[in-house]
C-alpha atoms as a PDB file:
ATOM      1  CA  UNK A   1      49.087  16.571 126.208  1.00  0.00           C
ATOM      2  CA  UNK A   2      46.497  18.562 128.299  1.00  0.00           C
ATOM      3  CA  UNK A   3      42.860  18.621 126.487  1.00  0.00           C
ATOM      4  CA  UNK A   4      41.948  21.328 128.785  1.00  0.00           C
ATOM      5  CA  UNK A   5      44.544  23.431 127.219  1.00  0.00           C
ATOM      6  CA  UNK A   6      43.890  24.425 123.918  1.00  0.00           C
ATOM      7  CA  UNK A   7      44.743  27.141 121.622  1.00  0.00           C
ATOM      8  CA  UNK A   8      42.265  30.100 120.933  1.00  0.00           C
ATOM      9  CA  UNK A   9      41.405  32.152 118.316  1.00  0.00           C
ATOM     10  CA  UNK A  10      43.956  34.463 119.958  1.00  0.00           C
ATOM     11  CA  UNK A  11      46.584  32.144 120.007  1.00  0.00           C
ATOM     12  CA  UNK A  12      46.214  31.416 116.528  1.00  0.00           C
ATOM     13  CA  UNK A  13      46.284  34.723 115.994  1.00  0.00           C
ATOM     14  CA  UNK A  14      49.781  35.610 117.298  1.00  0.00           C
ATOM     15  CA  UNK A  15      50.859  32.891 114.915  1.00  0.00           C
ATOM     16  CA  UNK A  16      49.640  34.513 112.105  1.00  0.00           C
ATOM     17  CA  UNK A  17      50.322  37.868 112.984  1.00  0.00           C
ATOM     18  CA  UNK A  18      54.462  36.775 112.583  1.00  0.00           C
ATOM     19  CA  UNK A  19      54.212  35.052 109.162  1.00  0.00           C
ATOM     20  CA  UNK A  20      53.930  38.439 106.481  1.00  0.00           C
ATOM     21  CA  UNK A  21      57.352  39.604 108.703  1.00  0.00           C
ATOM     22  CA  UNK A  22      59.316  37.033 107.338  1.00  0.00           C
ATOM     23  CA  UNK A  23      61.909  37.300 104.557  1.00  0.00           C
ATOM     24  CA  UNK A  24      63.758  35.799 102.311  1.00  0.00           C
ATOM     25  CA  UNK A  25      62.795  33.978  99.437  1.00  0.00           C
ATOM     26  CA  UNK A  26      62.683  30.328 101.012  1.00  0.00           C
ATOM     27  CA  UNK A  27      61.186  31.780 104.332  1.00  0.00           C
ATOM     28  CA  UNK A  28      58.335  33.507 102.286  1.00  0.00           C
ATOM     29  CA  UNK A  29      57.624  30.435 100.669  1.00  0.00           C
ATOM     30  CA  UNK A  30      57.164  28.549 103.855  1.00  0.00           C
ATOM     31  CA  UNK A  31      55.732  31.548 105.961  1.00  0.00           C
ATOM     32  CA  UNK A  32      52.558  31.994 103.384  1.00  0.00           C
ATOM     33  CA  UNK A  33      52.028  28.277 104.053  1.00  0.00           C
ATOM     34  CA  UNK A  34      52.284  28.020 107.551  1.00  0.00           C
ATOM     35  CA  UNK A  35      49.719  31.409 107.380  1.00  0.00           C
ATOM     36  CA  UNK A  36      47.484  29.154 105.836  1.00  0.00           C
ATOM     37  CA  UNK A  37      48.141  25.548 108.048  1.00  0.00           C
ATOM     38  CA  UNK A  38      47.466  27.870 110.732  1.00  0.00           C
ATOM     39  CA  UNK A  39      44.639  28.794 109.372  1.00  0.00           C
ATOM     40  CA  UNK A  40      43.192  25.020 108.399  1.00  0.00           C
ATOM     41  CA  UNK A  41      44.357  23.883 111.565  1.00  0.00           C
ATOM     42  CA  UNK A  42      41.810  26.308 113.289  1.00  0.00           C
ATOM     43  CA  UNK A  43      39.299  24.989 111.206  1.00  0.00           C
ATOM     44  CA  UNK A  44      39.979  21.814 111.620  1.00  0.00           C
ATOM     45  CA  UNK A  45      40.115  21.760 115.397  1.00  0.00           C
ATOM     46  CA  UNK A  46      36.824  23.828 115.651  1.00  0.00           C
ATOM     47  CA  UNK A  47      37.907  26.933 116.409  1.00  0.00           C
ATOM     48  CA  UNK A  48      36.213  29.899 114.800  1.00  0.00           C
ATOM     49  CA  UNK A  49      38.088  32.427 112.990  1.00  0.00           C
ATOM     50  CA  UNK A  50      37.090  36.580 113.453  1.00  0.00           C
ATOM     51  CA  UNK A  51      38.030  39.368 111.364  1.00  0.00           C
ATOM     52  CA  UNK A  52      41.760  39.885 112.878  1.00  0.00           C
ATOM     53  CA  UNK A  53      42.050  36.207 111.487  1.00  0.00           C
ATOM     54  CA  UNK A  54      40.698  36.970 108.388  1.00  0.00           C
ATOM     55  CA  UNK A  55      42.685  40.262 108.047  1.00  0.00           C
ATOM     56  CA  UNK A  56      46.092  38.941 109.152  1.00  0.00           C
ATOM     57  CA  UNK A  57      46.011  36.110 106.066  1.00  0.00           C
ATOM     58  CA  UNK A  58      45.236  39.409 103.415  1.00  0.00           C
ATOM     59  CA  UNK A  59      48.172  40.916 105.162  1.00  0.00           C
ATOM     60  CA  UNK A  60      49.951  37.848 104.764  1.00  0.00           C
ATOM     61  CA  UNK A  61      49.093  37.475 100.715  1.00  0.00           C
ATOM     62  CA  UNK A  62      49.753  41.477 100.399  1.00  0.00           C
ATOM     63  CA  UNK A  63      53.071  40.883 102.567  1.00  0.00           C
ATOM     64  CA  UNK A  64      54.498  37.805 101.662  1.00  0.00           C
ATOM     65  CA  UNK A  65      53.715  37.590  96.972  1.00  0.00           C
ATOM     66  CA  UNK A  66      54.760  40.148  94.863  1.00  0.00           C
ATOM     67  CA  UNK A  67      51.602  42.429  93.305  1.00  0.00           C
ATOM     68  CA  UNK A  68      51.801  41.346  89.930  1.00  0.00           C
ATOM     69  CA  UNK A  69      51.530  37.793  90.844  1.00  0.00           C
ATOM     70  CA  UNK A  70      47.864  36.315  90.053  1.00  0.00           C
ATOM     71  CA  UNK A  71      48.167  33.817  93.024  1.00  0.00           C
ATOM     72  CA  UNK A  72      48.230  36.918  95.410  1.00  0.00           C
ATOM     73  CA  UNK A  73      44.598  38.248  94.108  1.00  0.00           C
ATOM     74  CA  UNK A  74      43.171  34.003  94.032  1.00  0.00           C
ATOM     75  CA  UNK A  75      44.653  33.910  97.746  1.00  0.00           C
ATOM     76  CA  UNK A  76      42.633  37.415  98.735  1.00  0.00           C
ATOM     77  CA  UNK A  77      39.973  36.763  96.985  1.00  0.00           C
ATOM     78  CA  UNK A  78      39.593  33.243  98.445  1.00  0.00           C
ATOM     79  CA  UNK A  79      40.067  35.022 101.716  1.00  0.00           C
ATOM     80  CA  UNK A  80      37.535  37.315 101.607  1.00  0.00           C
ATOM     81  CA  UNK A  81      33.968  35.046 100.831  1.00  0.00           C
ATOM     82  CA  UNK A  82      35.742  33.015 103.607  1.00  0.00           C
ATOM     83  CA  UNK A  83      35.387  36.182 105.906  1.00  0.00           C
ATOM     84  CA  UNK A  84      31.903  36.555 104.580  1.00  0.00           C
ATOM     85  CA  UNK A  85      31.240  33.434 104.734  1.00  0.00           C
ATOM     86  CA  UNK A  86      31.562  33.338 108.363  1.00  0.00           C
ATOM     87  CA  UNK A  87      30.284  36.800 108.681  1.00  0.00           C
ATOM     88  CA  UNK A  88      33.614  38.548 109.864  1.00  0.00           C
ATOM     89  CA  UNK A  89      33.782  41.424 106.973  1.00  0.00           C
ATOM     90  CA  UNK A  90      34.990  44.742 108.969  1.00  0.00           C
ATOM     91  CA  UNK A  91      37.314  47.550 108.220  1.00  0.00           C
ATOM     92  CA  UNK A  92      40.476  45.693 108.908  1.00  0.00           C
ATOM     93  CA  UNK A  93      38.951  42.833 106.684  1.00  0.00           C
ATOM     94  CA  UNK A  94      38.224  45.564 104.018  1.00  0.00           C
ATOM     95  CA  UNK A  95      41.245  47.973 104.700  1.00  0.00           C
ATOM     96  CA  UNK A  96      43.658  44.979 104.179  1.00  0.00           C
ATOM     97  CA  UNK A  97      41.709  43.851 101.216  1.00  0.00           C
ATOM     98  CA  UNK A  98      42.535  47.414  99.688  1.00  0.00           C
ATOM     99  CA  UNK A  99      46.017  47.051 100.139  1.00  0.00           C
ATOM    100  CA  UNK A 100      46.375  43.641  98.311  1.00  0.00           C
ATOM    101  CA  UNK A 101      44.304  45.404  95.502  1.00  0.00           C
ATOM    102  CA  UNK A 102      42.010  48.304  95.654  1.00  0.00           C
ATOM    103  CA  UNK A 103      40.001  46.695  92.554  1.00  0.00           C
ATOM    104  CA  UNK A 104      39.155  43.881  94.451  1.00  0.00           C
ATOM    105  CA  UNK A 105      37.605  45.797  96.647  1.00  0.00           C
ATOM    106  CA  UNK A 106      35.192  46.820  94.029  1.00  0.00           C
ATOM    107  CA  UNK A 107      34.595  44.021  92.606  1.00  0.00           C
ATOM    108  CA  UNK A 108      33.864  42.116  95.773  1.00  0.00           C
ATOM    109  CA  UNK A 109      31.298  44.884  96.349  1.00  0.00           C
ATOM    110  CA  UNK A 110      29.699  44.728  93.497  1.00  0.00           C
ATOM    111  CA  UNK A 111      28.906  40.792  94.073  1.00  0.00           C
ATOM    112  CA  UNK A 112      26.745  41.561  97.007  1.00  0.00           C
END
């Protein structure tokens, strides 16, 4: 192992940007998980998410759970104040947002 070679937020990226392309029930399952290791695992090693990171997990939740499924709206939601949070709301943050539920959209609006 080579401590001068670590992932970046780009690398992560990639990652992410193959998990809402996966089907199959079983392989959803697991693909909306590994979106979100991914995602802890960048956390947890310090590196700092951006908007594409933040935009590629909504596309993940619209992708990857059906739209009538409440997880799907907890999971976008939860993703969103994250991207706030860390002060990475932009249009793809907002546009992909819209797509997992255009009243979301509103709603997290009207919190600010």
């Amino acid at each position: 192992y080579n401590d001068a070679v670590r992932p970046t937020v780009e690398t992560y990226n990639k990652v992410l940007e193959s998990c809402p392309t996966i089907q199959g029930t079983d392989a959803v399952d697991k693909a909306l998980r590994i979106a979100f290791d991914v995602y802890n695992g960048m956390i947890d090693r310090g590196v700092n998410p951006n908007s594409e990171t933040y935009a590629l997990l909504l596309k993940a939740c619209r992708s990857l759970l059906p739209h009538d499924e409440d997880k799907r709206n907890v999971l976008a939601q939860s993703v969103f104040l994250a991207a706030k949070e860390h002060g990475q709301i932009d249009h793809r943050v907002l546009t992909q947002l819209g797509l997992v539920d255009q009243d979301l959209v509103v709603r997290m609006n009207s919190e600010e």
